[in-house]
Protein backbone atom coordinates (compact mmCIF):
# COMPACT_ATOMS: atom_id res chain seq x y z
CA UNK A 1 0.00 0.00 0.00
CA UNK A 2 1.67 3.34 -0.89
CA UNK A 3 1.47 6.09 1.49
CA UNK A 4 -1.46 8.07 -0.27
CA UNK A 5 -3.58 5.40 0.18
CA UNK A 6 -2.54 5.11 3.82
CA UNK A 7 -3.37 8.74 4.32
CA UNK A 8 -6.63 8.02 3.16
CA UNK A 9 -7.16 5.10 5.52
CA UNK A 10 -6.02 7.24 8.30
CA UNK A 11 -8.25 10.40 7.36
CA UNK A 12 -11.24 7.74 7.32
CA UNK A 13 -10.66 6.43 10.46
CA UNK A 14 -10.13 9.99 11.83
CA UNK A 15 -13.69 10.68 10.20
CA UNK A 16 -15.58 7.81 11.66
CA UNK A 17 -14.20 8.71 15.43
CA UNK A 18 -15.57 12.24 15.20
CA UNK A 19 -12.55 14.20 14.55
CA UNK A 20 -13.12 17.29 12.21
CA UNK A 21 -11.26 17.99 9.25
CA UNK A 22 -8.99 20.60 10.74
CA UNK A 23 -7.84 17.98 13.40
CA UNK A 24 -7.05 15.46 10.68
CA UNK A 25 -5.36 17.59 9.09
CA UNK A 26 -3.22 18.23 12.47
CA UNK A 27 -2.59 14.62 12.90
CA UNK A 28 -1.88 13.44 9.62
CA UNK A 29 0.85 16.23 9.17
CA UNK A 30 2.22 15.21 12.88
CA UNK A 31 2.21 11.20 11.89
CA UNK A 32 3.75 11.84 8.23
CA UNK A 33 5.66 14.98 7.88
CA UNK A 34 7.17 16.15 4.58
CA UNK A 35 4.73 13.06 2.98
CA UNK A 36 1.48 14.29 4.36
CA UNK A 37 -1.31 14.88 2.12
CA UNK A 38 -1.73 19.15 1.72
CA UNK A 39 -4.66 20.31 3.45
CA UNK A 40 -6.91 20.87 -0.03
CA UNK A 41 -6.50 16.65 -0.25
CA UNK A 42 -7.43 15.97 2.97
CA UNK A 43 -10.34 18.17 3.38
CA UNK A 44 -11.17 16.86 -0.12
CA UNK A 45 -11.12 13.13 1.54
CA UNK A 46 -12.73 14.30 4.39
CA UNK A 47 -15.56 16.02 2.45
CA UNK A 48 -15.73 12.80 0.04
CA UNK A 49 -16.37 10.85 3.33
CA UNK A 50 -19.22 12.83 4.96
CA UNK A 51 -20.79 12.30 1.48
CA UNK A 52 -21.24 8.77 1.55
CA UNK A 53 -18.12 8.02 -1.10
CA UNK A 54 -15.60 4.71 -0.74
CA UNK A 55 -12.17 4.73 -1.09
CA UNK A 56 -11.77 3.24 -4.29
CA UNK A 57 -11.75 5.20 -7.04
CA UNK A 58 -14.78 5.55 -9.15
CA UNK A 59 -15.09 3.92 -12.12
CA UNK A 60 -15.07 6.36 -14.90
CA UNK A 61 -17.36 6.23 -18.56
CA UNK A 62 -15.88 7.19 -22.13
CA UNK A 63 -13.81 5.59 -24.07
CA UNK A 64 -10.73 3.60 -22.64
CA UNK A 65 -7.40 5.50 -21.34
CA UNK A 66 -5.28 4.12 -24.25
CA UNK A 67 -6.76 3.40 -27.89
CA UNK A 68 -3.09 2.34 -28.87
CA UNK A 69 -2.80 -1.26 -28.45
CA UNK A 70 -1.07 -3.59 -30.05
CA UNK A 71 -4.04 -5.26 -31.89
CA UNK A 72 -4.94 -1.47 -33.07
CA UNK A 73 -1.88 -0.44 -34.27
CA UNK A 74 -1.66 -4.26 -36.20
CA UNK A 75 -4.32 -3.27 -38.17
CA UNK A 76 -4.42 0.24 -38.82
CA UNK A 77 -1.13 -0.73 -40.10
CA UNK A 78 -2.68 -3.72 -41.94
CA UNK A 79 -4.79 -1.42 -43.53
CA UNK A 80 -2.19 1.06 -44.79
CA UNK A 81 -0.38 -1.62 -46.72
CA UNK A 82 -3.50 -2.78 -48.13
CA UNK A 83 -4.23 0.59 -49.50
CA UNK A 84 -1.76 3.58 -49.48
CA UNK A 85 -4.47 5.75 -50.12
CA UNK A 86 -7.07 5.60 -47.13
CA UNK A 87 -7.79 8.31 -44.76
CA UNK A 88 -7.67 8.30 -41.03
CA UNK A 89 -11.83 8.76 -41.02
CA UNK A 90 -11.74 5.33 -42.40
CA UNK A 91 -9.57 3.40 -39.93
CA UNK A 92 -11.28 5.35 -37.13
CA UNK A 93 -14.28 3.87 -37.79
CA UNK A 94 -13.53 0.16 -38.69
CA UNK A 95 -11.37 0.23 -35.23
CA UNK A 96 -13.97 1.83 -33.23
CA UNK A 97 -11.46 4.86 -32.00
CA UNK A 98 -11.23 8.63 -31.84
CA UNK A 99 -10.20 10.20 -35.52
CA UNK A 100 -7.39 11.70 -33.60
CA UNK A 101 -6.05 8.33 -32.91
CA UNK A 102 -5.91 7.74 -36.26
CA UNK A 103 -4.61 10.44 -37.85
CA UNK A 104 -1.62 10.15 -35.44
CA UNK A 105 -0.73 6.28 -36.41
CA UNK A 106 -1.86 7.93 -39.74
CA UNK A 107 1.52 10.59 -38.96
CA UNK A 108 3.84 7.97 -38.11
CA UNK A 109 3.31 6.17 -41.23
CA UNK A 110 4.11 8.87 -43.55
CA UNK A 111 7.36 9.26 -41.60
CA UNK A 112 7.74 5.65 -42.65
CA UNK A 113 7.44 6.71 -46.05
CA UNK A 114 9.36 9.17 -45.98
CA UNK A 115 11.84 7.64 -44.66
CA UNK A 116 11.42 4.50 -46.97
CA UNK A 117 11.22 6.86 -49.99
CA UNK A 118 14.68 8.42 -48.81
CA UNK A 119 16.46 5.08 -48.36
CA UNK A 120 15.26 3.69 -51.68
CA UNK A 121 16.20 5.83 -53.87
CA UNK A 122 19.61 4.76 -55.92
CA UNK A 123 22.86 5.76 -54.80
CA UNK A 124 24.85 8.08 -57.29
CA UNK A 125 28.32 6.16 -58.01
């Protein structure tokens, strides 16, 4: 358990035996020092308590964190050596992901190109 979660155990328990926020504060800064939680953070964990909230975090909507996986980037490649010519809107929507995801595996593979381009061309004797 790292310390922040620690903290957060402590501030609980400080909640549940009637302390207020101002004397968890007090006693969280006396117990950890230079590693206690700022006062904003443990007044937000205090206030988060009083509300009804759990420790864990909450599980958050939307689209996942990362879009760039290795099955993703497999075929978006896939696709570009299929056809040179397709646009970002159209791997965006076969793989289900942002345009902007796209558009910057789209980015990377005309840096391939160039670079390709640049290393194919004959050498000058």
């Amino acid at each position: 358990m790292d310390g922040g979660n620690e903290q957060r155990f402590a501030i609980k328990f400080c909640f549940k035996a009637g302390l207020s926020a101002t004397e968890t504060l007090v006693l969280v800064q006396e117990i950890y020092g230079n590693e206690a939680l700022n006062r904003s953070n443990v007044f937000r964990w205090y206030s988060r308590f009083r509300d009804g909230k759990q420790l864990e975090n909450d599980e958050r909507g939307g689209l996942p964190k990362s879009t760039r996986t290795e099955v993703n980037i497999a075929a978006a490649t896939n696709f570009v050596k299929n056809d040179r010519r397709i646009v970002s809107r159209m791997i965006a929507e076969s793989l289900n992901i942002p345009k902007t995801s796209s558009s910057d595996s789209e980015r990377g593979f005309e840096k391939e190109k160039i670079v390709f381009t640049f290393y194919s061309t004959p050498l000058d004797t």
